[in-house]
N, C-alpha and C. Protein backbone atom coordinates (compact mmCIF):
# COMPACT_ATOMS: atom_id res chain seq x y z
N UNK A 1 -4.12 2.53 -23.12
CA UNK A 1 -4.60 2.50 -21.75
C UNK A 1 -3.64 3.32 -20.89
N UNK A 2 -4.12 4.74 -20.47
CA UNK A 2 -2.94 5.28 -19.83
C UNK A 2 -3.36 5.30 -18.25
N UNK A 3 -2.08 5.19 -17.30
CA UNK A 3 -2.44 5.31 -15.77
C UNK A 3 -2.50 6.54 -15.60
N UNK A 4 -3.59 6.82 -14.66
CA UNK A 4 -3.42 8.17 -13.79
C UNK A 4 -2.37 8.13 -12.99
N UNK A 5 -2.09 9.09 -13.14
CA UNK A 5 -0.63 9.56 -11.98
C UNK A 5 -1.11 10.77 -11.13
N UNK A 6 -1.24 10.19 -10.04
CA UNK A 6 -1.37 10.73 -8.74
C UNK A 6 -0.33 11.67 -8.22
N UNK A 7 -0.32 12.62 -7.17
CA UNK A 7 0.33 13.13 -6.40
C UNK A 7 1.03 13.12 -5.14
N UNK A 8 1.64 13.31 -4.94
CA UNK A 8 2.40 12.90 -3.35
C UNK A 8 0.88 12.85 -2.46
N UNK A 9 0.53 14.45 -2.15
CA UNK A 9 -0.51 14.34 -1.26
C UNK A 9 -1.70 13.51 -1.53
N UNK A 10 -2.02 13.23 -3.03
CA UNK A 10 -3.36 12.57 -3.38
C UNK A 10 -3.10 11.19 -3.05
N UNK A 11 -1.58 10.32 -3.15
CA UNK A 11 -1.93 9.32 -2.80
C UNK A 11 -1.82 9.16 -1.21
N UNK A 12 -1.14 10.10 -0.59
CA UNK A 12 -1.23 10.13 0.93
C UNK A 12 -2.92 10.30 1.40
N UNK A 13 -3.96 10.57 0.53
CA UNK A 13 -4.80 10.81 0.62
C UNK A 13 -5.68 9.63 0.68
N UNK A 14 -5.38 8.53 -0.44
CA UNK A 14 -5.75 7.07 -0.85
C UNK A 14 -5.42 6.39 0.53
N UNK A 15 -4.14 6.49 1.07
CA UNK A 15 -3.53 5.66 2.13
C UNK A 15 -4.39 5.89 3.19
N UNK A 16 -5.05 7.45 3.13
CA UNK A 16 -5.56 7.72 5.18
C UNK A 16 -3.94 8.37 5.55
N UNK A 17 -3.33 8.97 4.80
CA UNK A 17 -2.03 8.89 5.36
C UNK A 17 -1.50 10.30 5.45
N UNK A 18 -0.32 10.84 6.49
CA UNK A 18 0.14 12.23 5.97
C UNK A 18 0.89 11.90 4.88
N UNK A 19 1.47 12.47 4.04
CA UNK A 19 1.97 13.12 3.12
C UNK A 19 3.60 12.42 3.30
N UNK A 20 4.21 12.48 4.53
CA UNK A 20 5.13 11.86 5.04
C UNK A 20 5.39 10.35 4.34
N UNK A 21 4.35 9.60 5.05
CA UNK A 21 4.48 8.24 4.52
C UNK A 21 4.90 7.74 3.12
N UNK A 22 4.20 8.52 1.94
CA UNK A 22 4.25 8.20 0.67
C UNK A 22 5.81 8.78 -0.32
N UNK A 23 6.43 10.02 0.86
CA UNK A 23 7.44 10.33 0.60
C UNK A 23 8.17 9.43 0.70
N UNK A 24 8.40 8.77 2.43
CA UNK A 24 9.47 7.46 2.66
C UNK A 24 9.27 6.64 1.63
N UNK A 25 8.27 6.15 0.97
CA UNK A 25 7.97 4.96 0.16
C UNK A 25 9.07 5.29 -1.26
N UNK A 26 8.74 6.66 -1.64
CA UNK A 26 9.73 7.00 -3.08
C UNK A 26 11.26 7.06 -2.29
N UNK A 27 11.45 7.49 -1.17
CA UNK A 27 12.78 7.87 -0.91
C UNK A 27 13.45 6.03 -0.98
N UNK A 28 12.62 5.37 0.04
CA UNK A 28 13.42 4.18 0.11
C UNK A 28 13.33 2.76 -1.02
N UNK A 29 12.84 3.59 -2.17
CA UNK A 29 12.59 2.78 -3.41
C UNK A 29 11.88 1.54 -3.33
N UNK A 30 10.13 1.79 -2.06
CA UNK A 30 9.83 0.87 -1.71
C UNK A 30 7.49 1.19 -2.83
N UNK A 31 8.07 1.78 -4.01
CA UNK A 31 6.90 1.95 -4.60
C UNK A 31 7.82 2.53 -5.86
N UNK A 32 6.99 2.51 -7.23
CA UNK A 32 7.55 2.62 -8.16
C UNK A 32 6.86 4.41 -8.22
N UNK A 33 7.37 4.78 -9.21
CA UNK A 33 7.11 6.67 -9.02
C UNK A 33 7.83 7.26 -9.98
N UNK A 34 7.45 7.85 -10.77
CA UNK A 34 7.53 8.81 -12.26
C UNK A 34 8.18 10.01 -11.62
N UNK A 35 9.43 10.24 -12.13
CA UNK A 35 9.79 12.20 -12.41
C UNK A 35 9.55 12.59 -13.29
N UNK A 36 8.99 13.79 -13.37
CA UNK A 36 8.75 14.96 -14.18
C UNK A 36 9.44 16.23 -13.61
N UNK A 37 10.58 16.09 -14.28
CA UNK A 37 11.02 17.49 -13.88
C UNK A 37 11.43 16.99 -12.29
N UNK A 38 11.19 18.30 -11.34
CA UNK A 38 11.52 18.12 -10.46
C UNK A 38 10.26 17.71 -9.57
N UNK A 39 8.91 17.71 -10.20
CA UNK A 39 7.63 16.58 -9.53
C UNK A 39 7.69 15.24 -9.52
N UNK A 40 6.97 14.43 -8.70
CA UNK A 40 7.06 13.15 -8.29
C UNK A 40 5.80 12.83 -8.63
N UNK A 41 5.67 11.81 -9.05
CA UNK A 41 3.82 11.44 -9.67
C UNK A 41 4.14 9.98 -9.23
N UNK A 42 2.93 9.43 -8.58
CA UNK A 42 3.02 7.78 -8.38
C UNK A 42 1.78 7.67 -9.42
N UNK A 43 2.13 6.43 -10.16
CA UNK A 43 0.79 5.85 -10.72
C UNK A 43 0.10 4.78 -10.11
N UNK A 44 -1.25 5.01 -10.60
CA UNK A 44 -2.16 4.55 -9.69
C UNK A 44 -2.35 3.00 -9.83
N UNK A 45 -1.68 2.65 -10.30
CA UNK A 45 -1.65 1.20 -10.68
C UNK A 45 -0.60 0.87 -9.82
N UNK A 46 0.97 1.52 -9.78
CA UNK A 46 1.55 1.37 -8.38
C UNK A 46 1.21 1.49 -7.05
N UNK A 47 0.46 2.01 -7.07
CA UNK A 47 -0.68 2.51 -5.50
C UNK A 47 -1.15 1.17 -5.22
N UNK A 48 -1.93 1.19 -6.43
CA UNK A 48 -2.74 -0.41 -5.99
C UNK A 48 -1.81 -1.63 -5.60
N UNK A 49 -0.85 -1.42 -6.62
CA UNK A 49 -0.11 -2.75 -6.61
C UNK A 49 1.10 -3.21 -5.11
N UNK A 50 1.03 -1.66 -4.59
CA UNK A 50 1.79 -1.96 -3.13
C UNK A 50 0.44 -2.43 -2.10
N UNK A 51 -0.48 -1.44 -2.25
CA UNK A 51 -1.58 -2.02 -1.31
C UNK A 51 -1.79 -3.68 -1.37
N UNK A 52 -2.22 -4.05 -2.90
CA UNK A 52 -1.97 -5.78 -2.73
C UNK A 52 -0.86 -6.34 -2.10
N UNK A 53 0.46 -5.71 -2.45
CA UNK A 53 1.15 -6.37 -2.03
C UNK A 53 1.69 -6.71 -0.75
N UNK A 54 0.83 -5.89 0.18
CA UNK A 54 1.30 -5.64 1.46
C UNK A 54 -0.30 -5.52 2.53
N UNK A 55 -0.90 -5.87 1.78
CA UNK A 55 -2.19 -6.53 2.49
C UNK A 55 -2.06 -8.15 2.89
N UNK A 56 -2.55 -7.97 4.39
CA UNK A 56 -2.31 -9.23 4.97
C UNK A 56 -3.72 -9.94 5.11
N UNK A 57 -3.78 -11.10 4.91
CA UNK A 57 -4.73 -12.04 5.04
C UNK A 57 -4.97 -12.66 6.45
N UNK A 58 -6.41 -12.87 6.69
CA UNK A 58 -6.70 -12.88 8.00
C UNK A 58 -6.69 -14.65 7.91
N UNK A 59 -5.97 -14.87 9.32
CA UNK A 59 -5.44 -16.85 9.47
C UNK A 59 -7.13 -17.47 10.46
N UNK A 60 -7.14 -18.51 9.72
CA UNK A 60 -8.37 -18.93 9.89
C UNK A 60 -7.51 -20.11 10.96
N UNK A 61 -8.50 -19.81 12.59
CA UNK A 61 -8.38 -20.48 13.45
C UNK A 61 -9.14 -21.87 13.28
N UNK A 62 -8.11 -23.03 13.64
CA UNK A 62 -9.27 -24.36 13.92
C UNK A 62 -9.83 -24.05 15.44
N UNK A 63 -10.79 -24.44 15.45
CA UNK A 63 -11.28 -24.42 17.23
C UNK A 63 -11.24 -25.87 17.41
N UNK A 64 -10.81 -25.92 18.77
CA UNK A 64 -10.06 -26.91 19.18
C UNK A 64 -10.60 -27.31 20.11
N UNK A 65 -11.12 -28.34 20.18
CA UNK A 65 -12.67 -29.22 20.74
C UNK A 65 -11.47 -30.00 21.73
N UNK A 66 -11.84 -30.08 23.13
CA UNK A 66 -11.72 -31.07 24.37
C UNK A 66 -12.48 -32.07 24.42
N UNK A 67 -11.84 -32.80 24.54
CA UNK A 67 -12.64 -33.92 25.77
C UNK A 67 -13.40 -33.41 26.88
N UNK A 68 -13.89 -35.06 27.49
CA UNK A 68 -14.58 -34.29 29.00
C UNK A 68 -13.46 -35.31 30.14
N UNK A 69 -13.10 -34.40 30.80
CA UNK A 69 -12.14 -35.29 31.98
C UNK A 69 -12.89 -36.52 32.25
N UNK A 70 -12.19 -37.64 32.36
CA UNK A 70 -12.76 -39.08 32.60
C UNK A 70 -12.33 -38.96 34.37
């Protein structure tokens, strides 16, 4: 089972993102990312696995029922 390995710009592409963003992510060792040589390849299973990990869940409000003034 092999991962695709993506590109700087292709996964800036996945994100909606410039090109910028996915750089900071390899620079600050905040996504995992393959060298080859002097190319950078993210795999796409790391892509996914930061998106899960940094997807936030929406907080389910109670609604909050009053009284009637006595």
């Amino acid at each position: 089972m092999s991962d695709l390995l993506l590109t700087v710009e292709q996964a800036a592409e996945r994100l909606g993102t410039t090109v910028r963003f996915p750089r900071r992510l390899i620079a600050e060792r905040r996504i995992a990312f393959v060298k080859i040589g002097r190319h950078v390849r993210i795999p796409e299973s790391a892509l996914n696995a930061y998106i899960d990990g940094n997807t936030v869940q929406p907080v389910r409000r109670r609604r909050v029922r009053y009284g009637r003034a006595a």
